[in-house]
Every structure is written in structure tokens, then in C-alpha cells.
Protein backbone atom coordinates (compact mmCIF):
# COMPACT_ATOMS: atom_id res chain seq x y z
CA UNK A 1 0.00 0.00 0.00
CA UNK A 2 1.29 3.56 -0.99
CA UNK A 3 2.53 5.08 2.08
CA UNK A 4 0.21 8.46 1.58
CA UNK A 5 -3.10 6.55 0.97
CA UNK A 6 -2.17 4.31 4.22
CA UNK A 7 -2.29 7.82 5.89
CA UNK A 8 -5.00 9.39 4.35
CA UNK A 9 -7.21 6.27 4.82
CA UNK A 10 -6.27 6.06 8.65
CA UNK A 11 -7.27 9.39 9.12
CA UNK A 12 -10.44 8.51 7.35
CA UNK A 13 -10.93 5.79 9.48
CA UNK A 14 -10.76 2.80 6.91
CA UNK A 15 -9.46 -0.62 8.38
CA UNK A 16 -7.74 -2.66 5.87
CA UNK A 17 -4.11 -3.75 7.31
CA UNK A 18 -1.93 -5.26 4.02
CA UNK A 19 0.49 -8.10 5.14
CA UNK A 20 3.02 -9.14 2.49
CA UNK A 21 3.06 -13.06 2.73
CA UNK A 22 0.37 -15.76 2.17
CA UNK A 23 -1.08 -17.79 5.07
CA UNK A 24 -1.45 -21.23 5.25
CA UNK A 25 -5.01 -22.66 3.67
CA UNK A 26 -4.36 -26.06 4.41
CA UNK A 27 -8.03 -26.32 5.73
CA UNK A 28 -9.62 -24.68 2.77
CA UNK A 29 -11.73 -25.62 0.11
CA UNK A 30 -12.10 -24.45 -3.43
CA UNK A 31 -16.28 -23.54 -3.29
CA UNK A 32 -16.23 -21.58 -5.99
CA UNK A 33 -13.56 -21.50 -8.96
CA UNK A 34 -9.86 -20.46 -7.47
CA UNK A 35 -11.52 -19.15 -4.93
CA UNK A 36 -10.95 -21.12 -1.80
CA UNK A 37 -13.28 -20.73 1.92
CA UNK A 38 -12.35 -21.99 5.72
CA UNK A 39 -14.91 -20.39 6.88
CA UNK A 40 -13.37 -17.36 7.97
CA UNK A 41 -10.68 -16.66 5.28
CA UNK A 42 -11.10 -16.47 1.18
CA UNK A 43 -8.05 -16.87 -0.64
CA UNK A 44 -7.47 -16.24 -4.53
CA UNK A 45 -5.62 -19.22 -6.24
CA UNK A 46 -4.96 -16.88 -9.13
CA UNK A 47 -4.11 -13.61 -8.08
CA UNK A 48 -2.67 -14.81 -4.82
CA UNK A 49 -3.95 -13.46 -1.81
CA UNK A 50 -5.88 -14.09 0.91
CA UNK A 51 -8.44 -11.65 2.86
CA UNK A 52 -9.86 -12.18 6.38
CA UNK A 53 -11.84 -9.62 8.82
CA UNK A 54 -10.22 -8.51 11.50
CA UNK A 55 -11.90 -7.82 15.53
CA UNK A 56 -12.24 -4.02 14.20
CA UNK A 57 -14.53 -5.07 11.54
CA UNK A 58 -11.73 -4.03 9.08
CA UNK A 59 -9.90 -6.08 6.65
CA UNK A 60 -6.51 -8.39 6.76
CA UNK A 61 -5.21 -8.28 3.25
CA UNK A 62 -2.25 -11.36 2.74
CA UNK A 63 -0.77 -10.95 -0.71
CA UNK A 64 2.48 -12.92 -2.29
CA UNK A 65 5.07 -10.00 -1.96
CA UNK A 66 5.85 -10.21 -5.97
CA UNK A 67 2.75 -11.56 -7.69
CA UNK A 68 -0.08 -11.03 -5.15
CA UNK A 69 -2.89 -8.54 -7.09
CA UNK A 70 -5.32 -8.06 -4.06
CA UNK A 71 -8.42 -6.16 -4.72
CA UNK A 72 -7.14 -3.91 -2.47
CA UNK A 73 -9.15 -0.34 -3.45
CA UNK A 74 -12.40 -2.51 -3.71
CA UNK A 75 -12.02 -3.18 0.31
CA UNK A 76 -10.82 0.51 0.70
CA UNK A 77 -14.71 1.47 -1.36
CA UNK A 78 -16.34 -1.22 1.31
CA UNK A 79 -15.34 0.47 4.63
CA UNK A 80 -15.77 4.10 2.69
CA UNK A 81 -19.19 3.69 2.32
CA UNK A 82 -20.28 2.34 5.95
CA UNK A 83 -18.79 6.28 6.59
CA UNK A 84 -20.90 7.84 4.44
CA UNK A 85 -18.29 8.20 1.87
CA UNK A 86 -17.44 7.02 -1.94
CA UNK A 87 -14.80 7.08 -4.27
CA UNK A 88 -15.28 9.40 -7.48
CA UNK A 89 -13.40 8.55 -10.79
CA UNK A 90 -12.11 12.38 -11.09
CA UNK A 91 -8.94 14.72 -10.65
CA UNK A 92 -9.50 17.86 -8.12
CA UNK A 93 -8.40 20.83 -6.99
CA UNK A 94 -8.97 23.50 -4.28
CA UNK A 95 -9.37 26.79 -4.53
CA UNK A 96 -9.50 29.73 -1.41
CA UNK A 97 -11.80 29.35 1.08
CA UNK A 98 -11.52 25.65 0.56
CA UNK A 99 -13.45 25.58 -2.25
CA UNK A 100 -13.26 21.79 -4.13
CA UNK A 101 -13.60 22.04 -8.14
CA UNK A 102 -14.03 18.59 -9.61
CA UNK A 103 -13.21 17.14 -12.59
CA UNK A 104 -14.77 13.34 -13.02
CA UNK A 105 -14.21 11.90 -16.10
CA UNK A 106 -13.72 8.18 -17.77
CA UNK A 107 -10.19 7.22 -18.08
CA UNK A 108 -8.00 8.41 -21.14
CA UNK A 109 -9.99 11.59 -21.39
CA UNK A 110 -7.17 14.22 -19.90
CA UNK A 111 -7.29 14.15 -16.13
CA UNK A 112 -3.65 13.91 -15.42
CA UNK A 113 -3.18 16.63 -18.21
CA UNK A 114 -5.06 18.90 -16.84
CA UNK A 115 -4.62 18.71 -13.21
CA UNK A 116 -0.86 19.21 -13.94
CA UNK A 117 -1.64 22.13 -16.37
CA UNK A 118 -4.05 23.91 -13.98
CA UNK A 119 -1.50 23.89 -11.13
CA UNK A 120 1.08 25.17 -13.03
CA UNK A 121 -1.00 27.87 -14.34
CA UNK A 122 -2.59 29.28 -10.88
CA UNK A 123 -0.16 28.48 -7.46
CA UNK A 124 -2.71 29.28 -5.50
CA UNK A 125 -4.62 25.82 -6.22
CA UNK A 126 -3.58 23.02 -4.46
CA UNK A 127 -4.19 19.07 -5.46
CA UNK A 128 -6.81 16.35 -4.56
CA UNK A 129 -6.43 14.26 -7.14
CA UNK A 130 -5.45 13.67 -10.32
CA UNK A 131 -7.06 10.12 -10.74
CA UNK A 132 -9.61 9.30 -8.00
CA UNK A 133 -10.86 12.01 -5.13
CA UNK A 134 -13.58 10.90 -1.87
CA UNK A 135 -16.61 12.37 -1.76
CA UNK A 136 -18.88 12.36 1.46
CA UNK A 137 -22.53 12.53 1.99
CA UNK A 138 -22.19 16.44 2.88
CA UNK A 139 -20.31 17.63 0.17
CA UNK A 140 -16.48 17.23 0.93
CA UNK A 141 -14.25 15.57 -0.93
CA UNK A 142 -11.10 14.45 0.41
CA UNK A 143 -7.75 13.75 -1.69
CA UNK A 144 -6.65 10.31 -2.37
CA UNK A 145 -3.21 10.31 -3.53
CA UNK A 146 -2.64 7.88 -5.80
CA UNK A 147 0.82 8.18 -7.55
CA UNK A 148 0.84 9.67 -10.88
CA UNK A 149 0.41 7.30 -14.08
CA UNK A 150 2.80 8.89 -16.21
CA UNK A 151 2.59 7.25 -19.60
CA UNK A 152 5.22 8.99 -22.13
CA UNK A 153 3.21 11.30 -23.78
CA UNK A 154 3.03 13.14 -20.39
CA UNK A 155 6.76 13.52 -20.34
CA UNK A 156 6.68 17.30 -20.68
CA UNK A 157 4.17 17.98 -18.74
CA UNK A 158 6.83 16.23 -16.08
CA UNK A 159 10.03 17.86 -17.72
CA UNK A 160 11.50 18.53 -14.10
CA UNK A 161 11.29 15.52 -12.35
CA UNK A 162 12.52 13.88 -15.75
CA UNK A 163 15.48 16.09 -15.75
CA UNK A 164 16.00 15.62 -12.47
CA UNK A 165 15.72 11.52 -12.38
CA UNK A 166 17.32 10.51 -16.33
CA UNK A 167 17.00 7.16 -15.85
CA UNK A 168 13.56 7.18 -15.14
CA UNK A 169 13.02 9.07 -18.37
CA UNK A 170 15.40 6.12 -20.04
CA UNK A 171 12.87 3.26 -17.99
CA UNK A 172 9.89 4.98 -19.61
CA UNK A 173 10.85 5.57 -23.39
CA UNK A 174 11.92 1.95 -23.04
CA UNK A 175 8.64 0.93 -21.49
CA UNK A 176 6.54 2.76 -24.34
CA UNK A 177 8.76 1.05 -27.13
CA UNK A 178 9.04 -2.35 -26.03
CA UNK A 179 4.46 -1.61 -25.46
CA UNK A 180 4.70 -0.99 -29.23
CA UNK A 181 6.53 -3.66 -30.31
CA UNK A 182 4.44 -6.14 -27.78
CA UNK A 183 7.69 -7.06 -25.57
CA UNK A 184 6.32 -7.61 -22.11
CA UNK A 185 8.42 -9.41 -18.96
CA UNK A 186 8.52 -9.72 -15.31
CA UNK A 187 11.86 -8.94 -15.57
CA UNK A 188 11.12 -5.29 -16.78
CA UNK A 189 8.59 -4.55 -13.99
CA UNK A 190 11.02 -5.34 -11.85
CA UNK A 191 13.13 -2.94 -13.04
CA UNK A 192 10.40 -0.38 -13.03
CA UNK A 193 10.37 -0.47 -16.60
CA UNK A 194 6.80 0.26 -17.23
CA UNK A 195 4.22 2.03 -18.68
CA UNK A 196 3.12 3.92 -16.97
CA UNK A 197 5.59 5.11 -14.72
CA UNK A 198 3.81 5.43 -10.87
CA UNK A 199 5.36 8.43 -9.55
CA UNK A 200 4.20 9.42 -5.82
CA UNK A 201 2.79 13.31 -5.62
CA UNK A 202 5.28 14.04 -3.01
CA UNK A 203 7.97 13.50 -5.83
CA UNK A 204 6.32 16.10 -8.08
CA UNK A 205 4.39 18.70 -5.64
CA UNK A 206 5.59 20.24 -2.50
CA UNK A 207 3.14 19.40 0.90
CA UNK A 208 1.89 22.39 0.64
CA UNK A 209 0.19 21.74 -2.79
CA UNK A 210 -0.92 19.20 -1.38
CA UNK A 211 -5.01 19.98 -0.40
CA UNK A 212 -6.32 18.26 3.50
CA UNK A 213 -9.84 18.55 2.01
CA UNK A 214 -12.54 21.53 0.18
CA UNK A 215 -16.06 22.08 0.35
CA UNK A 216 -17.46 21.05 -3.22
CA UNK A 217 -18.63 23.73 -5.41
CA UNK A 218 -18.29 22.84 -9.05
CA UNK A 219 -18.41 19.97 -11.25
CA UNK A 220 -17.18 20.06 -14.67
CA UNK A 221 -17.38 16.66 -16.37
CA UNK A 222 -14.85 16.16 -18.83
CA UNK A 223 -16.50 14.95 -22.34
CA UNK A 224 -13.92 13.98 -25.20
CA UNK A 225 -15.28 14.05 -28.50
CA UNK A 226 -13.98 12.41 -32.11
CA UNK A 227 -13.90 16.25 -33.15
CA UNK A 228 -10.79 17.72 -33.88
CA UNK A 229 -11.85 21.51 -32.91
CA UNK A 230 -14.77 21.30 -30.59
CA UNK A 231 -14.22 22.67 -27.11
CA UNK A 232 -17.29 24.09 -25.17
CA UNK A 233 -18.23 24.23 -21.80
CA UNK A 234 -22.11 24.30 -20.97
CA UNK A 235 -24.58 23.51 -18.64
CA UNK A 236 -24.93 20.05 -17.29
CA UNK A 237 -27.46 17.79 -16.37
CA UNK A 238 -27.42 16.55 -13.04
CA UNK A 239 -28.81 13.69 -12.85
CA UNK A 240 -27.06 12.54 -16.05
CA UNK A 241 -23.70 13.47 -14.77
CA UNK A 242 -24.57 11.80 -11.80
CA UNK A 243 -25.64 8.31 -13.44
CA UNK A 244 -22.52 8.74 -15.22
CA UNK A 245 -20.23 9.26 -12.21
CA UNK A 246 -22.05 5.97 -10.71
CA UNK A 247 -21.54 3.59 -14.08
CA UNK A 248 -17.82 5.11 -14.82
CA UNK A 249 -16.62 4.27 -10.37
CA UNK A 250 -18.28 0.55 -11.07
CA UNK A 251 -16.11 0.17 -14.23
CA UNK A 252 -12.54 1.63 -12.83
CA UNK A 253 -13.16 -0.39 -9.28
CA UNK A 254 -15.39 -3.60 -10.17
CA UNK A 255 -13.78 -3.97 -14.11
CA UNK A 256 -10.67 -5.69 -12.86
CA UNK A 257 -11.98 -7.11 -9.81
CA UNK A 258 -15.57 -8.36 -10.75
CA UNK A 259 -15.17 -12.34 -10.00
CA UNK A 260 -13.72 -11.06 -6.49
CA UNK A 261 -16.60 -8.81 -5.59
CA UNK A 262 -18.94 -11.42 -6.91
CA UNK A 263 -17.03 -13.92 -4.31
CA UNK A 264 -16.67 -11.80 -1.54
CA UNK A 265 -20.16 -10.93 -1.49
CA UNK A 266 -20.63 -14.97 -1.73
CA UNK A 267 -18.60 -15.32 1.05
CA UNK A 268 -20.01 -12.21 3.39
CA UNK A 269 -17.33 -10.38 3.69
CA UNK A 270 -19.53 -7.14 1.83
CA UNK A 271 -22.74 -6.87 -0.10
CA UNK A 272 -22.28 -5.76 -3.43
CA UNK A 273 -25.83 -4.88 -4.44
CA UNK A 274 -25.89 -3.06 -1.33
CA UNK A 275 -23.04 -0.73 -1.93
CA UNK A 276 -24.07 -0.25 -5.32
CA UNK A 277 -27.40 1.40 -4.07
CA UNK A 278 -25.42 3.39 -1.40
CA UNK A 279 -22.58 4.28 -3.71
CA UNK A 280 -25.48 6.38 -6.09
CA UNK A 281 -27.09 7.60 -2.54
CA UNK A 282 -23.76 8.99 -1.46
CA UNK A 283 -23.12 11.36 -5.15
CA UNK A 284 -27.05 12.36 -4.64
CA UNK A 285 -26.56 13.66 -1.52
CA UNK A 286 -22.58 15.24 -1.78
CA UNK A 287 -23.25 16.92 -5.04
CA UNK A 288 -27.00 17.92 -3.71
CA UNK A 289 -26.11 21.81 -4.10
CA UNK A 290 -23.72 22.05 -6.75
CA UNK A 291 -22.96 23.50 -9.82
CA UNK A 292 -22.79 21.31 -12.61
CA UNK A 293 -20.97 21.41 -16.39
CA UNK A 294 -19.88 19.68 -19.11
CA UNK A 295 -16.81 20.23 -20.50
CA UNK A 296 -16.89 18.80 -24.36
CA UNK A 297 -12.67 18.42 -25.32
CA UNK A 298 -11.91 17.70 -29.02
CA UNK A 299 -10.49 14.50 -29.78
CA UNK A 300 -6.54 15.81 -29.26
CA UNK A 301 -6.85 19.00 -26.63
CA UNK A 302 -4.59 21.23 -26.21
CA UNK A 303 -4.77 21.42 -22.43
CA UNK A 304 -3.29 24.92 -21.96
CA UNK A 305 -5.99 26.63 -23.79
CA UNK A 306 -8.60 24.05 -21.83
CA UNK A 307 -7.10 25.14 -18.26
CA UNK A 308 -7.10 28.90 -19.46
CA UNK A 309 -10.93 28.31 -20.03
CA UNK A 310 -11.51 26.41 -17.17
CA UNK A 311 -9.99 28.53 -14.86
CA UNK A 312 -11.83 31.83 -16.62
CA UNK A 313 -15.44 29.93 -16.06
CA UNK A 314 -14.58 28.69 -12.45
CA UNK A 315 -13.87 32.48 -11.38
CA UNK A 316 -17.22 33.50 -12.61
């Protein structure tokens, strides 16, 4: 677990303690396919790990140090929501006064691209996210700092840290050429040679960029179109930004992890169809009284001119 969402999370109030070895399951049985039950712990013959609740009514996370894929941010969603809380698939920023602007949009649209831009452009904002933010029933939203995904057609948006640390400029064009010619290894990802490149925020942005939490305001929900000149912002729908928040959170969180939430629910350790419902409850309430637009970005954006804009509309 990155060291900043461990602390963020804790302060939250979110249980889920991450222990890097496997247990024994020499009791278990395989109930459903590679997933195995003792009655008290499931454990994933595939993606090797194990989870068990803990006396707090948290989560125990085992995962194989090297191989182990846990659905780790699918437990993190779980103990969110018994708080009144949810995850939103969106980059953020806050403003004076603690004022939250949010950005949700479906990945590969320009969240990273922007966020970056926008901070550059006005030092007075400071970051919540350029990924994923938390958003609770009364309208905060909280930062979860997931490292940048810096693929390498975000390089100069980065040209700092990259001329700061070479070789992780060398790991990266390497990662994106061996991705084109369909050269993939173990070997590489050990080396951090990968695309992306995960860079922590504290690595880019000092803490005091760094945003505690901000009273939402604004939405703007980024749209990208197959136009190659078409950049408005208008007046959104509400409830259709809202349905779209819901379906685009259940694709980032459940689209790897669907056969584990499907088991885990099996197995009692959360209800899906539950959280579902309370997930859309949560955005009803927490974006109740706020100001809502669509931001429609041609198919290639040039992100300057869209953070000029953006910035422009939000002072209005």
C-alpha cells in the first residue's frame, strides 16, 4: 500500500491492514472457482492473496510479496461507504476558502493533463487528485493520492522531475517502445520499466500543494469528443452526470476485480448490491447543491488553452 493513501485512509478511518506473505489454507476448500473458503478466510488461487476480517470489523489483506494482485481499493470502497463516503473517478483541486472544483471523467480523457496544467498555471490551487478524489454525503471531498500514471506522452508535462531523475526518463521511453513492439516481462517490472511510470505526488508537488480537504462547489465533467476543434463548456445535467459518475466508479473499481466482488459478497465479507445502491445515494446527496458542467474536449486537446478556459469559467 502507498505510504500516503495508508495515511489518508487512517485518518479517514478505513481498516484494511496489508500483510506481504500468504497464510497457510491447508483447511480450505475451493467452493467456488480459485476461490478457496475456511470459513473465515477467502483466498485467490490466481491472483494470490488471501483476505480475512479482522476484531475491528476491518480487513486483513495477505498478498504474495511479488505476484499477489489483491483487490485492495475494492475493500478501501467497502469500509468508505459504511462512513458515508465514496470514491469518485475524477482529478480535483482546491481553490481559497476551501473551495473543491471537480473534474470526473472516464479514463484516457485528460485528467492527469489537466490537473498538472491547472496547477502550473494558478499556485494558488492546491491538489486532490489527479485520478480518483472521496466524496462524502455532505459535500467534501477528500484527496486520495494515488501516484501519478505517467505514460510517455506526459513527459513534458513532467520535464522537471525527468530532468531531475534521467534514468527514469530512459525506464519509460523503453517501457513505451518495447508496449509498441508487444515485448512484455517480469523482468522489466522489476526494473520499473513500465508504462506507466507510478510516480508518488510528493515527488512532483511540495506538501503544501498538497489539499487536506474543500467544500465542493463545481463539477465540470470532462467529455472527449472524435472532433478535432470542438471545445465548449455548458450547462450540465445533473442527474445525467450523476448516473454517469455511478456507471464510470463501477467500471474503474469492479472492471478488474468483478469475479472477487462477486465472491466476496458470496462469502459475506460485503454486499455488493448493497453498496451499489449506497454508492449512487452517497453522489445524490454530496453533489446535492452544486454546480454542474460539461466540458466537451476535441479528440486531441490542447490542455493549456482548456485550463485557461476552465480557470476563466470557475472564477465566474
Amino acid at each position: 500500500m502507498d505510504e500516503n493513501i495508508a495515511l489518508m485512509l487512517q485518518k479517514l478511518g478505513v481498516k484494511v491492514s496489508v500483510l506481504h506473505r500468504l497464510p497457510s489454507i491447508n483447511h480450505s476448500r475451493e467452493i467456488i472457482e480459485h476461490y478457496f473458503f475456511d470459513g473465515r478466510m477467502m483466498f485467490s488461487k490466481q491472483k494470490m492473496y488471501a483476505i480475512e476480517r479482522n476484531d475491528e470489523s476491518g480487513f486483513i489483506v495477505y498478498t504474495h510479496p511479488r505476484r499477489g494482485n489483491p483487490p485492495l481499493e475494492l475493500l478501501y470502497w467497502a469500509q468508505l461507504l459504511k462512513k458515508n463516503m465514496t470514491f469518485i473517478h475524477a482529478a480535483g483541486v482546491v481553490r481559497a476558502k476551501e473551495e473543491a472544483i471537480i473534474f470526473p471523467a472516464w479514463p484516457e480523457t485528460g485528467k492527469t493533463s489537466l490537473t498538472i496544467t491547472l496547477l502550473k498555471l494558478d499556485q494558488s490551487l492546491k491538489l486532490l487528485g489527479d485520478d480518483m478524489v472521496i466524496l462524502s454525503a455532505d459535500g467534501v471531498v477528500y484527496p486520495y493520492p494515488r501516484p501519478f500514471a505517467v505514460y510517455r506522452y506526459h513527459m513534458p508535462l513532467f520535464l522537471q522531475y525527468f530532468q531531475r531523475h534521467p534514468l527514469d526518463a530512459f525506464r519509460l521511453n523503453l517501457a513505451s517502445f518495447l508496449n509498441r513492439v508487444r515485448i512484455h516481462s517480469r523482468i522489466l517490472k522489476a526494473f520499473r520499466i513500465t508504462e506507466p511510470l507510478w510516480i508518488p505526488y510528493s515527488r512532483i508537488f511540495p506538501g503544501d500543494r498538497i489539499a487536506n480537504k474543500g467544500k465542493i462547489k463545481k463539477v465540470y465533467y470532462l467529455v472527449k469528443t472524435s472532433s478535432k476543434s470542438d471545445f465548449r463548456i455548458i450547462p450540465g445535467e445533473k442527474e445525467k452526470l450523476i448516473e454517469s459518475m455511478y456507471l464510470c466508479l463501477i467500471y474503474d473499481l469492479l472492471g478488474p476485480f468483478f469475479q472477487d466482488a462477486i465472491a466476496l459478497t458470496y462469502f459475506g465479507f460485503f454486499n455488493l448490491f448493497d453498496d451499489v445502491r449506497t454508492h449512487y445515494k452517497i453522489l445524490e446527496a454530496g453533489l446535492r447543491e452544486v454546480e454542474h458542467y460539461q466540458v466537451i474536449l476535441p479528440y486531441i486537446s490542447n490542455f493549456n488553452k482548456v485550463a485557461i478556459e476552465l480557470l476563466s469559467h470557475v472564477g465566474k
